[in-house]
Protein backbone atom coordinates (compact mmCIF):
# COMPACT_ATOMS: atom_id res chain seq x y z
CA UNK A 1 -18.96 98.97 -63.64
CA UNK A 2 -18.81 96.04 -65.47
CA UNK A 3 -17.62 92.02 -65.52
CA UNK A 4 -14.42 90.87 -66.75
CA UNK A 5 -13.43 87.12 -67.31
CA UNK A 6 -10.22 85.63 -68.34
CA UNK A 7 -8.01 82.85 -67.79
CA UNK A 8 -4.55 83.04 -66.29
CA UNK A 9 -1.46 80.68 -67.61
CA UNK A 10 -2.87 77.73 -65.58
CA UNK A 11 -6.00 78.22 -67.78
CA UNK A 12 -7.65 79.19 -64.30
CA UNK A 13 -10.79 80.96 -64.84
CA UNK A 14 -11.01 84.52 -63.51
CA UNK A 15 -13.77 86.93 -62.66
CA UNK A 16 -13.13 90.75 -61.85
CA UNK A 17 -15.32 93.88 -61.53
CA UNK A 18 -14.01 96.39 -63.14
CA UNK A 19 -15.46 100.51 -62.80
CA UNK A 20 -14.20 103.76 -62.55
CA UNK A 21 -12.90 106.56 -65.16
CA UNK A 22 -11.09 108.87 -63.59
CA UNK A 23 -9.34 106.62 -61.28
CA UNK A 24 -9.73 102.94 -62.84
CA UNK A 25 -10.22 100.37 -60.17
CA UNK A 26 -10.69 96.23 -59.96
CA UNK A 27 -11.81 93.66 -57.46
CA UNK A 28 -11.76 90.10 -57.59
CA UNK A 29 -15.37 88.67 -57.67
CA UNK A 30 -14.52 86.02 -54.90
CA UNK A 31 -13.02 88.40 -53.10
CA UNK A 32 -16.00 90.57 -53.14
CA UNK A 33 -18.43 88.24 -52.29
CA UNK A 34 -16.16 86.49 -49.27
CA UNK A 35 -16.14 90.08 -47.65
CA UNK A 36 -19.69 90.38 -48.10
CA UNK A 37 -20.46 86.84 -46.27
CA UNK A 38 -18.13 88.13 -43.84
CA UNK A 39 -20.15 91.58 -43.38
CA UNK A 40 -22.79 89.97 -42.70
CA UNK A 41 -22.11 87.69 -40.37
CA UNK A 42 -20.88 90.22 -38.54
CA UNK A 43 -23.74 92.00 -38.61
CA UNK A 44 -25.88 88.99 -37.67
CA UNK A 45 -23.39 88.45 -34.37
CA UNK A 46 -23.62 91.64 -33.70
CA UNK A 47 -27.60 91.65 -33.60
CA UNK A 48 -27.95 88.24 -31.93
CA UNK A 49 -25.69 90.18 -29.30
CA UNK A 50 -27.83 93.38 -28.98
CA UNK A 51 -31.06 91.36 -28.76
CA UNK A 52 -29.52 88.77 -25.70
């Protein structure tokens, strides 16, 4: 697995992870780190709800 940058034609800056050799795969970085915020605030509700 490893980071790939580039810039698009609106010279927007771009981060993907990139692994895989059989079956090549790609994720946006943001993306990635949006569903882990998400995960985990999930997991935090979920918690808070167990303890109450």
């Amino acid at each position: 697995m490893h980071l790939h940058t580039y810039r698009d034609e609106n010279r927007s800056r771009h981060f993907d992870l990139i692994g895989g050799r059989r079956h090549p795969w790609s994720i946006d970085l943001v993306v990635a780190i949006a569903s882990g915020i998400l995960l985990m605030g999930f997991a935090c509700a979920f918690a808070a709800l167990l303890i109450r």
